[in-house]
N, C-alpha and C. Protein backbone atom coordinates (compact mmCIF):
# COMPACT_ATOMS: atom_id res chain seq x y z
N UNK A 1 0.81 -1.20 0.00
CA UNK A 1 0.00 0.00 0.00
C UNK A 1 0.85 1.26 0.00
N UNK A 2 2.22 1.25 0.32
CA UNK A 2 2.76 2.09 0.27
C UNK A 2 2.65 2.29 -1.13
N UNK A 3 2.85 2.08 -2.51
CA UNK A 3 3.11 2.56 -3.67
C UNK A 3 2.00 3.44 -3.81
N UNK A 4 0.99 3.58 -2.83
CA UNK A 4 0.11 4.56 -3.23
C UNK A 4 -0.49 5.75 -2.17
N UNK A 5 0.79 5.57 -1.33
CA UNK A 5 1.06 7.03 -0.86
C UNK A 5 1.29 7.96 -1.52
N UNK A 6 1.09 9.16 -1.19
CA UNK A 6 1.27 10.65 -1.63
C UNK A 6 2.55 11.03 -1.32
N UNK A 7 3.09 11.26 -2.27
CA UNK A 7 4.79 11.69 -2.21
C UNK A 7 4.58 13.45 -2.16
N UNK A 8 3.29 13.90 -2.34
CA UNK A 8 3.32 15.59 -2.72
C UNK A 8 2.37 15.83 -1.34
N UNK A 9 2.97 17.37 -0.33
CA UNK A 9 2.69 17.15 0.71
C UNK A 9 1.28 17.76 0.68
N UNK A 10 1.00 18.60 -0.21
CA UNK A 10 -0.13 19.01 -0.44
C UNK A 10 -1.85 18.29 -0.62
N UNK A 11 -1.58 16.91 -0.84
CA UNK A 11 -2.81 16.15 -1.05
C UNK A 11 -2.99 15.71 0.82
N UNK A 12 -4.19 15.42 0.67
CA UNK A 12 -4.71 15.38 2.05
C UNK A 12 -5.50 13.85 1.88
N UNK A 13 -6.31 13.73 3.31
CA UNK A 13 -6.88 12.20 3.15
C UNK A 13 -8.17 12.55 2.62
N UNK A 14 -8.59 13.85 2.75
CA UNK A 14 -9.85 14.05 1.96
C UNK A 14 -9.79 13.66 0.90
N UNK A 15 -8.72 14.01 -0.17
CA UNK A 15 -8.37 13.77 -1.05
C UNK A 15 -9.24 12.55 -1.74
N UNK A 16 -8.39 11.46 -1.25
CA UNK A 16 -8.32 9.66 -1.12
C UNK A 16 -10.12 9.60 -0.46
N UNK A 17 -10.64 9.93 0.58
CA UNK A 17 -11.98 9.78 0.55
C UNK A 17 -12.87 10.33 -0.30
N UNK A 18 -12.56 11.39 -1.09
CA UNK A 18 -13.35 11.80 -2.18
C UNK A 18 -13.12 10.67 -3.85
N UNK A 19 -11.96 10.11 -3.87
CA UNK A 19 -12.07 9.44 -4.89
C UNK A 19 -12.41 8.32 -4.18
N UNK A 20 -12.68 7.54 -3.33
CA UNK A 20 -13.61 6.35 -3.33
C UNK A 20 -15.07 6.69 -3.45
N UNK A 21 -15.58 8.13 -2.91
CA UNK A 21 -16.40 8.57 -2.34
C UNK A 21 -17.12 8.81 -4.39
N UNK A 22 -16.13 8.80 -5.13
CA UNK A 22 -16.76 9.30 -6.43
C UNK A 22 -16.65 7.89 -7.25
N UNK A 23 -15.93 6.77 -6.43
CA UNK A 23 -16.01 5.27 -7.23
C UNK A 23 -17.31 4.81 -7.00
N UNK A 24 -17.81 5.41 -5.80
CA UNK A 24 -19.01 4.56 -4.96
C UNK A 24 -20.08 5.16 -5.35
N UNK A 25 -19.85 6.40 -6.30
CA UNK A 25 -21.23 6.91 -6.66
C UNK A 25 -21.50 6.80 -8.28
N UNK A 26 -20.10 6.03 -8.80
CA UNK A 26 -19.91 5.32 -10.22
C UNK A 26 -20.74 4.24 -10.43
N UNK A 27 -21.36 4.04 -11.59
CA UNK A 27 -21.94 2.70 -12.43
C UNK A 27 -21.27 2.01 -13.26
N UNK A 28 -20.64 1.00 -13.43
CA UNK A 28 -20.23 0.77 -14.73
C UNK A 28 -21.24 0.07 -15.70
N UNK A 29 -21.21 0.34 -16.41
CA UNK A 29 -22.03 -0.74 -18.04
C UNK A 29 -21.53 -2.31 -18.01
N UNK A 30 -22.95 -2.85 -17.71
CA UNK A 30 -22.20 -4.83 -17.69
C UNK A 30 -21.58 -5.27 -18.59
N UNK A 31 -21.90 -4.31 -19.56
CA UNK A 31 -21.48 -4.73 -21.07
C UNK A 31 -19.85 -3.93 -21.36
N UNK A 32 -19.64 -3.32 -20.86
CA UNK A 32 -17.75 -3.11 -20.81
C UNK A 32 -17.05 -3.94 -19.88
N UNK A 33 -16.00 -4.41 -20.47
CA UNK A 33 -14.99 -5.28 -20.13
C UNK A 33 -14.20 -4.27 -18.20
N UNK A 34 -13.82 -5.13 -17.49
CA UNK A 34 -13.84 -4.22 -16.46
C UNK A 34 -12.37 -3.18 -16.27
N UNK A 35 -11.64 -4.25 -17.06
CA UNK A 35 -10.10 -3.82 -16.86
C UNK A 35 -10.12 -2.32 -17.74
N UNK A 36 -11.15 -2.64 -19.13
CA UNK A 36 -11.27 -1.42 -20.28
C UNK A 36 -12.05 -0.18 -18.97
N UNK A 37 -12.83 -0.47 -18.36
CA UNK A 37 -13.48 0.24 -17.51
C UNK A 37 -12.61 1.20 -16.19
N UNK A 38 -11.47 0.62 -15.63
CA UNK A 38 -10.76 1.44 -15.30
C UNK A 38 -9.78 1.77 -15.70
N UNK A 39 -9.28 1.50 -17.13
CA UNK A 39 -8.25 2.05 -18.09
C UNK A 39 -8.38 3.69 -18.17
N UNK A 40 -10.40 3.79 -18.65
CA UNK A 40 -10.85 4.68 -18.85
C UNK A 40 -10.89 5.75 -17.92
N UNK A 41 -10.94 5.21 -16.25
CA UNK A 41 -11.43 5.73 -15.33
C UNK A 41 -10.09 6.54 -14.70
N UNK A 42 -8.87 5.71 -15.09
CA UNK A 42 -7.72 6.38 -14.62
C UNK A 42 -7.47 8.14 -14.67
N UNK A 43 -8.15 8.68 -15.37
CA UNK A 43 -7.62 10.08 -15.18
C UNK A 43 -8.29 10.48 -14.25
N UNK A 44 -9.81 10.25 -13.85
CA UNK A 44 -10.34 10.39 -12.74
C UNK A 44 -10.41 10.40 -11.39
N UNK A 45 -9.51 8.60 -11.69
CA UNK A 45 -9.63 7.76 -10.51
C UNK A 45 -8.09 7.16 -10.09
N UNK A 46 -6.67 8.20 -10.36
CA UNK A 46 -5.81 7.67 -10.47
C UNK A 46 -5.80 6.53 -9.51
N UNK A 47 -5.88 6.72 -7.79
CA UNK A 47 -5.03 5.54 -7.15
C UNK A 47 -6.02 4.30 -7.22
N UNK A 48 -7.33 4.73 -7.36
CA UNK A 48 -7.76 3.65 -7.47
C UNK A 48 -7.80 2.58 -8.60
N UNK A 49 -7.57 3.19 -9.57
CA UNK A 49 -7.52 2.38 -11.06
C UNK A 49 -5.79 1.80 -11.21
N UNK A 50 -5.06 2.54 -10.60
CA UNK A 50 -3.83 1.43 -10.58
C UNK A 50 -3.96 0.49 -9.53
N UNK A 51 -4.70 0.50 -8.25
CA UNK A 51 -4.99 -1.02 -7.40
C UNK A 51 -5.75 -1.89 -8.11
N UNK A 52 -6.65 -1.79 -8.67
CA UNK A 52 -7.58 -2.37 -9.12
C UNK A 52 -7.22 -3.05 -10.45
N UNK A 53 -6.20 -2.48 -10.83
CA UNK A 53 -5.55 -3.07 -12.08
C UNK A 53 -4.30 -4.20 -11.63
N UNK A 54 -3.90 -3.66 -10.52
CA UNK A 54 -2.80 -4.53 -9.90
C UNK A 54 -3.64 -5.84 -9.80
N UNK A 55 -4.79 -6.04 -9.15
CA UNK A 55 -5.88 -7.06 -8.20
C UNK A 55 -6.30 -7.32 -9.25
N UNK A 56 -6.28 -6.96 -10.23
CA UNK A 56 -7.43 -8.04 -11.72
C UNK A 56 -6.12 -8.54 -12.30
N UNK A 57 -5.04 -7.91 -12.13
CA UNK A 57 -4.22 -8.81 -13.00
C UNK A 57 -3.51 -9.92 -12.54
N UNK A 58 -4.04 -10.50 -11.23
CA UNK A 58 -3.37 -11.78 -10.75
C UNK A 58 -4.20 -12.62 -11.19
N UNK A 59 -3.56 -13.63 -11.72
CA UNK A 59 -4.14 -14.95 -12.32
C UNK A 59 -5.14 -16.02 -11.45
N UNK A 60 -6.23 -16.22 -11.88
CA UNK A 60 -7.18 -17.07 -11.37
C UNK A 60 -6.85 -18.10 -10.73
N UNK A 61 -5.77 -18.87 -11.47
CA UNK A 61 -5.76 -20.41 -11.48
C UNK A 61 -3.61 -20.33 -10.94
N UNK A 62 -3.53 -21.42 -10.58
CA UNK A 62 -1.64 -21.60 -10.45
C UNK A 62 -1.68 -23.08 -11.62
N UNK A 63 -2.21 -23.03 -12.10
CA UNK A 63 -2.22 -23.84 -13.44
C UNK A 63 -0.70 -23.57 -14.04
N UNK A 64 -0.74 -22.71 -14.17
CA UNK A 64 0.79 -22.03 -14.98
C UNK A 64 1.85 -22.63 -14.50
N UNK A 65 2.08 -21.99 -12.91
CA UNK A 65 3.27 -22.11 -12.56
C UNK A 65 3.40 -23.84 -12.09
N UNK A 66 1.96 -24.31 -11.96
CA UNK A 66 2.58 -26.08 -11.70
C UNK A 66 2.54 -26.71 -13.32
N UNK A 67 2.50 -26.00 -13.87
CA UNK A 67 2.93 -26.89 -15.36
C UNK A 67 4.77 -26.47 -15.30
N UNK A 68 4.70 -24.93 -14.67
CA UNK A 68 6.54 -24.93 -14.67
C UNK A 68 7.07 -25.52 -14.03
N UNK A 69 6.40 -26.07 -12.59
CA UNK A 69 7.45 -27.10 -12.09
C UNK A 69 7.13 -28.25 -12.20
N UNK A 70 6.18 -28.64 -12.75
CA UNK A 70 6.31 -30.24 -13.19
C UNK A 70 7.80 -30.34 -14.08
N UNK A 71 7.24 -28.75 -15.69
CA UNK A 71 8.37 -28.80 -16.86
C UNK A 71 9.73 -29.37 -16.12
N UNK A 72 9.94 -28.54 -14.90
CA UNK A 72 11.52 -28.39 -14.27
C UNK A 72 11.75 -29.68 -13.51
N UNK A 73 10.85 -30.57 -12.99
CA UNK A 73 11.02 -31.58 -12.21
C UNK A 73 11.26 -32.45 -13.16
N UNK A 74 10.57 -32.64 -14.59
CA UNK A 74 11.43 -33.49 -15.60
C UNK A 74 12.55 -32.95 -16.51
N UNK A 75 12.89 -31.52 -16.25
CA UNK A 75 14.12 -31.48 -16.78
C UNK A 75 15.48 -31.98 -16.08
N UNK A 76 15.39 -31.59 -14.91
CA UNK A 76 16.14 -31.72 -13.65
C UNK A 76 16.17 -33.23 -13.15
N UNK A 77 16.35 -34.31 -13.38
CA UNK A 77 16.15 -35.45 -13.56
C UNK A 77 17.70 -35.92 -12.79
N UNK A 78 17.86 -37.12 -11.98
CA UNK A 78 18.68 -38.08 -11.98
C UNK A 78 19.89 -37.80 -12.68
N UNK A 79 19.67 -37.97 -13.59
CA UNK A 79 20.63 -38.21 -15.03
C UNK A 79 21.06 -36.66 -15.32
N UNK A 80 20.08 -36.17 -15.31
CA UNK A 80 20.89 -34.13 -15.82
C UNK A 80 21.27 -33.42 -14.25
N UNK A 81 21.64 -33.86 -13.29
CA UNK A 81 21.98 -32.88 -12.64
C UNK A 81 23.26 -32.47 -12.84
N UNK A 82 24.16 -32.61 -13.40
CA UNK A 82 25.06 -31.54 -13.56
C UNK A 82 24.96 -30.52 -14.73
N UNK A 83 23.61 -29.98 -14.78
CA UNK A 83 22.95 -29.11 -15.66
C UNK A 83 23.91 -27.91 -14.64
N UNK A 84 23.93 -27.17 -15.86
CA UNK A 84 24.25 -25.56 -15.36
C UNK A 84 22.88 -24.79 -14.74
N UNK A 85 22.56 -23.97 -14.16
CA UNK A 85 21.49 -23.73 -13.23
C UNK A 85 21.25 -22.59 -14.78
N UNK A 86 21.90 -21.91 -15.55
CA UNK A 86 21.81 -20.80 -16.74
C UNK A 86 21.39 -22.21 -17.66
N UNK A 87 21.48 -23.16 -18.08
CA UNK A 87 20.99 -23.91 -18.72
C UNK A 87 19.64 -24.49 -18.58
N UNK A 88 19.36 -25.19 -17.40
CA UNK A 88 18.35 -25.09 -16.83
C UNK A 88 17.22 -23.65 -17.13
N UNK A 89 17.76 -22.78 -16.64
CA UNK A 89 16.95 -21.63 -17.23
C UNK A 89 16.69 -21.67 -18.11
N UNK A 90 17.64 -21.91 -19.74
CA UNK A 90 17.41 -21.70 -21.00
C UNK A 90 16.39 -22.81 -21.39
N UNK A 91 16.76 -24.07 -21.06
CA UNK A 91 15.46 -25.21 -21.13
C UNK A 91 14.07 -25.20 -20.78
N UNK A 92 13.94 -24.06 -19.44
CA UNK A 92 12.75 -23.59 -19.32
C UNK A 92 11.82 -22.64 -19.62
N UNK A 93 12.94 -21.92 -20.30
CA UNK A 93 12.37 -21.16 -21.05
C UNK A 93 12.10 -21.19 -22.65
N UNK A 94 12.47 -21.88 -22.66
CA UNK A 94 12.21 -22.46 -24.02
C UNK A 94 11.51 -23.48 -24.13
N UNK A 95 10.59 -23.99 -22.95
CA UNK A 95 9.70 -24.85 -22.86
C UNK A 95 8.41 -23.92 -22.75
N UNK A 96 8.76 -23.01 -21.43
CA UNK A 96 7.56 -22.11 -21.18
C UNK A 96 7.06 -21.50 -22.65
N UNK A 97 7.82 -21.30 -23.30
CA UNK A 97 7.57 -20.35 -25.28
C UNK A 97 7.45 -20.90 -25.94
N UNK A 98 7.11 -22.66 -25.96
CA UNK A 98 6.55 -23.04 -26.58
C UNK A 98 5.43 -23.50 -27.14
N UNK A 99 4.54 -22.93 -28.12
CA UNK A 99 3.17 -22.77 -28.67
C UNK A 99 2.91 -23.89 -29.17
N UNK A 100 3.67 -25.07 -29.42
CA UNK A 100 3.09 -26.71 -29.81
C UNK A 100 2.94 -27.39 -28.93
N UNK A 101 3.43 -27.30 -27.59
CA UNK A 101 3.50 -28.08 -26.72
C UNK A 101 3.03 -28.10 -25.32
């Protein structure tokens, strides 16, 4: 929460209660996408449209990252450990970028 402190000494907490105070008296349209919805809202709504963008952009699922360590638990094998740990990297990343597989 610090990244959305006031570095300028002049803003006050009124400030910060008037822009929730003007989120809470906002509608959005069901039919706009929500992230497009505070893209828009950002000049308005600076601190709140960069939290809110932070919090929608974490991923639903850890689907991802256990497909990366399964990838790494069969690269890293018995047989390859004297992999370079920069090799290893390059193998995983060149697994993670791949669009056939």
């Amino acid at each position: 929460m610090l990244d959305f402190e006031d570095d300028d000494e002049t803003s006050s907490a009124s400030d910060e209660v008037d822009e929730v105070t003007a989120y809470l008296q906002t509608r959005s349209p069901p039919e706009v996408s929500i992230l497009s919805w505070w893209k828009d809202e950002a000049g308005r709504l600076p601190k709140l449209s960069t939290l809110a963008r932070q919090l929608l952009a974490i991923p639903a699922t850890s689907a991802a990252s256990e497909r990366s360590f399964s990838a790494a638990g069969c690269t890293v094998s018995a047989r390859r450990t004297a992999l370079a740990p920069e090799t290893v990297d390059n193998i995983m990343f060149i697994h993670s970028n791949n669009v056939h597989g």
